[in-house]
N, C-alpha and C. Protein backbone atom coordinates (compact mmCIF):
# COMPACT_ATOMS: atom_id res chain seq x y z
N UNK A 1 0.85 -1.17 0.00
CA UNK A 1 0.00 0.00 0.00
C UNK A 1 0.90 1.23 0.00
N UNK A 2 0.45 2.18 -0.71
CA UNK A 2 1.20 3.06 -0.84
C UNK A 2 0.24 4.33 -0.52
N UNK A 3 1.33 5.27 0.41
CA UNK A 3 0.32 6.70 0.52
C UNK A 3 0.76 7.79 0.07
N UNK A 4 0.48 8.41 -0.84
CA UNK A 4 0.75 9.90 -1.88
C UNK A 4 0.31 10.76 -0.88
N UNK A 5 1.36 11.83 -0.31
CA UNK A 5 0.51 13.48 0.66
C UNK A 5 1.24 13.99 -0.27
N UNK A 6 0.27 15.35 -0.18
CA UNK A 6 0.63 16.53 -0.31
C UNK A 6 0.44 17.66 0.56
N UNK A 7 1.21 18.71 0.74
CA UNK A 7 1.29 20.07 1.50
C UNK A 7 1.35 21.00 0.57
N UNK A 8 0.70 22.14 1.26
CA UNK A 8 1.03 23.38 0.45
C UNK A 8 0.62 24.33 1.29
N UNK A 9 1.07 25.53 1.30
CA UNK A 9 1.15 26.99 2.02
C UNK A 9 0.87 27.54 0.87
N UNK A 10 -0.53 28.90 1.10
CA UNK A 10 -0.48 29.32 0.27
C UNK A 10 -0.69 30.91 0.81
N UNK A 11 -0.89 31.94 0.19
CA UNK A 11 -1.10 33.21 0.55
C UNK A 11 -2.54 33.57 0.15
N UNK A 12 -3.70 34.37 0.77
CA UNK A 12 -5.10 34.55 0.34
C UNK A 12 -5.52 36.01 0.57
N UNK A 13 -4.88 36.70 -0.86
CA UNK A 13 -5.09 37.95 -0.82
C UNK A 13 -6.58 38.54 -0.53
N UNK A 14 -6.35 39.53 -0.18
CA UNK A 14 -7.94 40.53 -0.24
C UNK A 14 -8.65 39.24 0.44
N UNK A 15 -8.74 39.37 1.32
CA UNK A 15 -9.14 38.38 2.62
C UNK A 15 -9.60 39.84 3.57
N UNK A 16 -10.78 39.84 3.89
CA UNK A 16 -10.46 40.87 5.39
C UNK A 16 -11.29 39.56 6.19
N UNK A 17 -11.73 39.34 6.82
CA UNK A 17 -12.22 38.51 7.70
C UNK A 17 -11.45 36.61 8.03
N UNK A 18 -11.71 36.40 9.14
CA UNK A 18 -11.47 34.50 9.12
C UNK A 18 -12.72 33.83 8.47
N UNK A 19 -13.59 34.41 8.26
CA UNK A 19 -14.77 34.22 7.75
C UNK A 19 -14.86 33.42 6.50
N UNK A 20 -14.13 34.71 5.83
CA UNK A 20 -14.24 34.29 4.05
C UNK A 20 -13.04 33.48 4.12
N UNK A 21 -11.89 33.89 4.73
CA UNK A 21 -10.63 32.60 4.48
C UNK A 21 -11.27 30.92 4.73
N UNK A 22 -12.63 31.19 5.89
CA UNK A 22 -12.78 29.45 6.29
C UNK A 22 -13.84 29.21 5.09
N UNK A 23 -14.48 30.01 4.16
CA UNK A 23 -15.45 29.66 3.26
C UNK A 23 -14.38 29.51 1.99
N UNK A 24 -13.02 30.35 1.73
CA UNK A 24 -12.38 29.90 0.70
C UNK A 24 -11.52 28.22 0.39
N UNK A 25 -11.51 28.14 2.14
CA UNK A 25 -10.77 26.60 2.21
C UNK A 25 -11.74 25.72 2.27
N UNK A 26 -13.18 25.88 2.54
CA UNK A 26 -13.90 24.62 2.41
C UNK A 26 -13.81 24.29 1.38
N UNK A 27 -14.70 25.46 0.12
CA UNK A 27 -14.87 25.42 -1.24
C UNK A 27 -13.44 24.41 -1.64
N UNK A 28 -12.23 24.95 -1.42
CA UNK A 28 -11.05 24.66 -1.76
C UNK A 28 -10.91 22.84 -1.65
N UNK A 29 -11.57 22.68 0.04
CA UNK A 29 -11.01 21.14 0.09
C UNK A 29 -12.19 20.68 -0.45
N UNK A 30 -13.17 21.27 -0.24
CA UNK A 30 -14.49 20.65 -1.40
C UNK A 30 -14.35 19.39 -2.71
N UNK A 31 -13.86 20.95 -3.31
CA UNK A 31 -13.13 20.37 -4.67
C UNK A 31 -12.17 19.13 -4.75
N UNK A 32 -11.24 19.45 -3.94
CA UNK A 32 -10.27 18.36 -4.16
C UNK A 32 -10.59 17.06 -3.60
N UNK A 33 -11.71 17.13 -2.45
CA UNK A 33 -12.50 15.40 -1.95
C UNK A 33 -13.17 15.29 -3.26
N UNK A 34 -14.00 16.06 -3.97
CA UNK A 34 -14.99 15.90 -4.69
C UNK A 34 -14.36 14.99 -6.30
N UNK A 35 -13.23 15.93 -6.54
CA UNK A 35 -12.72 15.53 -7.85
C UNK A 35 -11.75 14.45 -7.80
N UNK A 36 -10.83 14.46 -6.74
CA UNK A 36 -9.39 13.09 -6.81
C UNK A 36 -10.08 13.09 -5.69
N UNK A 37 -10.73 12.46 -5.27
CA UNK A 37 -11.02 11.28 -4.06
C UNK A 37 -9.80 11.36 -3.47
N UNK A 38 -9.93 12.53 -2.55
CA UNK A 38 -8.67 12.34 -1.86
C UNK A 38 -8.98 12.95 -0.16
N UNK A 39 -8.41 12.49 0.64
CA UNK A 39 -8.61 13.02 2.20
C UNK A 39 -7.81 14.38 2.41
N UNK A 40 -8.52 15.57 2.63
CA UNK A 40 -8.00 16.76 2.86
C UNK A 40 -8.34 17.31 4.23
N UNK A 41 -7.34 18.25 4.60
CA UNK A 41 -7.62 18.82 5.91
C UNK A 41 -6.94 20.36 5.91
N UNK A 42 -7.44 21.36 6.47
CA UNK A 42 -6.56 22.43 6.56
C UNK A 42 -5.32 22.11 8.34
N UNK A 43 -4.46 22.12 7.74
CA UNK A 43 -3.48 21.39 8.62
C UNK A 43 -2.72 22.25 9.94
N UNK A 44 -2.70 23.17 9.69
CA UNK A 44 -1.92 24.63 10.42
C UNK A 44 -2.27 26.02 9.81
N UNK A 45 -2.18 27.27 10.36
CA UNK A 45 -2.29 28.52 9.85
C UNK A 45 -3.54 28.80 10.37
N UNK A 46 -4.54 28.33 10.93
CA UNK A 46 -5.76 28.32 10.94
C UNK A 46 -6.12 29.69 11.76
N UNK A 47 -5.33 30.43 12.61
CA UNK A 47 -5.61 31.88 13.32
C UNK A 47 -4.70 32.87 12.13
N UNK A 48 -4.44 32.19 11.05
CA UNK A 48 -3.33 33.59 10.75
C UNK A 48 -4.80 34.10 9.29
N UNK A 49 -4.86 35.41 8.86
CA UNK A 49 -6.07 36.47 8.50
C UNK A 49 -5.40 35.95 7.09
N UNK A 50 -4.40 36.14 6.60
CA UNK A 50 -3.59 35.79 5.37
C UNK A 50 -3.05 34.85 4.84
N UNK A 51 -3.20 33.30 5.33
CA UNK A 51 -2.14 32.25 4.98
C UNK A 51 -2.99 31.34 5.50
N UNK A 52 -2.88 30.08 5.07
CA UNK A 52 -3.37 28.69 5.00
C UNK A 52 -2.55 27.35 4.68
N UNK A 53 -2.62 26.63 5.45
CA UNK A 53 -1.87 25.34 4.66
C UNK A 53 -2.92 24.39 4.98
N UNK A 54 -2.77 23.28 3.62
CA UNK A 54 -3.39 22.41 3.75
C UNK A 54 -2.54 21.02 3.30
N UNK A 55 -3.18 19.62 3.51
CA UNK A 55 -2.61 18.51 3.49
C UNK A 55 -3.72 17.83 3.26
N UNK A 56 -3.09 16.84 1.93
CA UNK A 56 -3.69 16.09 1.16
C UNK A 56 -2.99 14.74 1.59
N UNK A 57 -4.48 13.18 1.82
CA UNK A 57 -3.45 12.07 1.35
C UNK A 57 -4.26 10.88 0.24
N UNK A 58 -3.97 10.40 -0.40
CA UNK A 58 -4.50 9.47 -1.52
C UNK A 58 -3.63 8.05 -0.99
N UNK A 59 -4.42 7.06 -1.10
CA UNK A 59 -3.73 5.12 -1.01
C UNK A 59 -4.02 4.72 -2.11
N UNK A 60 -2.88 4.36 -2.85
CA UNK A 60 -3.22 3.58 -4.19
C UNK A 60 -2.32 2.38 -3.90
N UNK A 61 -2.36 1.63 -4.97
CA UNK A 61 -0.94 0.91 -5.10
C UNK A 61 0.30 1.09 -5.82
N UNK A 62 0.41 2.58 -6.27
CA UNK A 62 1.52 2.72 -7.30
C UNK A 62 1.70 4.32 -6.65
N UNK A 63 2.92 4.27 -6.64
CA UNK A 63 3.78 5.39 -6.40
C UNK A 63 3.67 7.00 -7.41
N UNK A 64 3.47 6.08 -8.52
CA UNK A 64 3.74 7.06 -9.90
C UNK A 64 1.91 7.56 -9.86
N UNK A 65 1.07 6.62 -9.60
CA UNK A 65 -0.22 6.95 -10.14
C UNK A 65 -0.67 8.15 -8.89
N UNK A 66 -0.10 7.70 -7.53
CA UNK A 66 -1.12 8.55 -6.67
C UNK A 66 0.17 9.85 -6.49
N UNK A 67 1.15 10.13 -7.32
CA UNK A 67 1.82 11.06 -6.93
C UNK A 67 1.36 11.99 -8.17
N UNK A 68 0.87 11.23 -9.55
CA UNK A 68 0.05 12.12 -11.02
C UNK A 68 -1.44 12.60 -10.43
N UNK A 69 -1.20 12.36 -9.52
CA UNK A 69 -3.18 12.65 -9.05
C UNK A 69 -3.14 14.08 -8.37
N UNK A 70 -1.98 14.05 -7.05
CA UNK A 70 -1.50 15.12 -5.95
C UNK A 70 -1.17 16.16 -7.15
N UNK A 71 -0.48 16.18 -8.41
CA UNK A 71 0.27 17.30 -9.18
C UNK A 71 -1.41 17.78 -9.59
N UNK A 72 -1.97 16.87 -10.25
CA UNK A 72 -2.88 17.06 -11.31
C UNK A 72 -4.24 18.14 -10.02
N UNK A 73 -3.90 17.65 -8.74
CA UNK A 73 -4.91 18.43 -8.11
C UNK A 73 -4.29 20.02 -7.88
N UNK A 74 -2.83 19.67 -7.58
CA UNK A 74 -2.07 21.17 -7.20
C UNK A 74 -2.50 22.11 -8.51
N UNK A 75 -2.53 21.56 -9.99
CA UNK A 75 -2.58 22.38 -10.77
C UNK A 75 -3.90 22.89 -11.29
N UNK A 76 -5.14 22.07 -10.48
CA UNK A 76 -6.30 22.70 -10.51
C UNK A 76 -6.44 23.79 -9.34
N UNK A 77 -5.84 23.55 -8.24
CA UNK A 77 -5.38 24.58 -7.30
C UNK A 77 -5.18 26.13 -7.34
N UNK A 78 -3.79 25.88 -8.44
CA UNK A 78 -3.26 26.59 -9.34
C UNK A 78 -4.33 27.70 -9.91
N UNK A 79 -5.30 26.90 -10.79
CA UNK A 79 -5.76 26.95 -11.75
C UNK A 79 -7.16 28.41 -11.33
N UNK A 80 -7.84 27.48 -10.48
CA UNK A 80 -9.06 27.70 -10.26
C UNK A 80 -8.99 28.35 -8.79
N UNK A 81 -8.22 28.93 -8.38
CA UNK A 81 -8.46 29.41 -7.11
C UNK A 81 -7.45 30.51 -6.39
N UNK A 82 -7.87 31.82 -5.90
CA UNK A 82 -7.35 32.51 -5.92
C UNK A 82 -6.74 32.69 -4.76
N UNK A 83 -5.42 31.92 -4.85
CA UNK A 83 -4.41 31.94 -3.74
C UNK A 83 -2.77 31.89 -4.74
N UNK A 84 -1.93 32.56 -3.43
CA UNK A 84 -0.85 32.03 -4.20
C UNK A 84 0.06 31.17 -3.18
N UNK A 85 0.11 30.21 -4.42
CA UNK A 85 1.23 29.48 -3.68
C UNK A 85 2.50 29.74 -3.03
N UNK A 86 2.96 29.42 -1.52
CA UNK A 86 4.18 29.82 -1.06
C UNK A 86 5.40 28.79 -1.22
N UNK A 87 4.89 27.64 -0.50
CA UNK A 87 5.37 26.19 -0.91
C UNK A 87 4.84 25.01 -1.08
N UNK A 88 4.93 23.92 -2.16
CA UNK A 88 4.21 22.89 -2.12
C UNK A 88 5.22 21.87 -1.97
N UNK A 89 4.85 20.31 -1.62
CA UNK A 89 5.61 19.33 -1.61
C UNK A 89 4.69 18.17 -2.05
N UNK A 90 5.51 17.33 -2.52
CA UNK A 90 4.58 15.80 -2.69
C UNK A 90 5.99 14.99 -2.59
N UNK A 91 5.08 13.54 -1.70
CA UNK A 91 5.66 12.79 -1.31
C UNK A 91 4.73 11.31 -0.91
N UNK A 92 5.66 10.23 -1.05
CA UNK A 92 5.05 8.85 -0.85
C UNK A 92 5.72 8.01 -0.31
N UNK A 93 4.84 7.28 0.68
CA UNK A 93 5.38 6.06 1.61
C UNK A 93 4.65 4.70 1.50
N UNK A 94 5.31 3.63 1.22
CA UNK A 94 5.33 2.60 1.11
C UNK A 94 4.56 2.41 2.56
N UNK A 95 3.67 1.26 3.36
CA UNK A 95 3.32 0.58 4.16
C UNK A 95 3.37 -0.65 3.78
């Protein structure tokens, strides 16, 4: 069994409230349970008005497949949502 995470820090401009930051990260992990079947959580940052991190994990049996899934979600991330990225990582562990 293999487990694909991902992390990412991102920045969430024109934010004034914790309000809209906790309605931009639901929408956010919404998406990414909804589309790659994947387990999301907002992981740390959770008092800061400007910044967010979140953590993704996917179980497949292939290294290569659930690590094309984590990119393919970062770049809908990317894509569709108005944050900027500070740092991302992907990574996988064998069990």
């Amino acid at each position: 069994m293999i487990v694909s995470m991902i992390q990412f820090i991102f920045e969430i401009p024109d934010v004034d409230s914790i309000k809209e930051k906790r309605r931009l990260i639901r929408s956010m992990k919404d998406k990414l349970q909804r589309r790659f079947h994947m387990s999301v959580a907002e992981v740390d940052l959770q008092d800061s008005l400007s910044f967010g991190q979140i953590g993704g994990a996917l179980v497949s049996n292939s290294r290569d497949f659930g690590e094309s899934v984590l990119r393919k979600a970062f770049e809908m991330i990317e894509r569709e949502v108005p944050v900027r990225i500070q740092d991302m990582s992907i990574y996988s562990q064998e069990f």
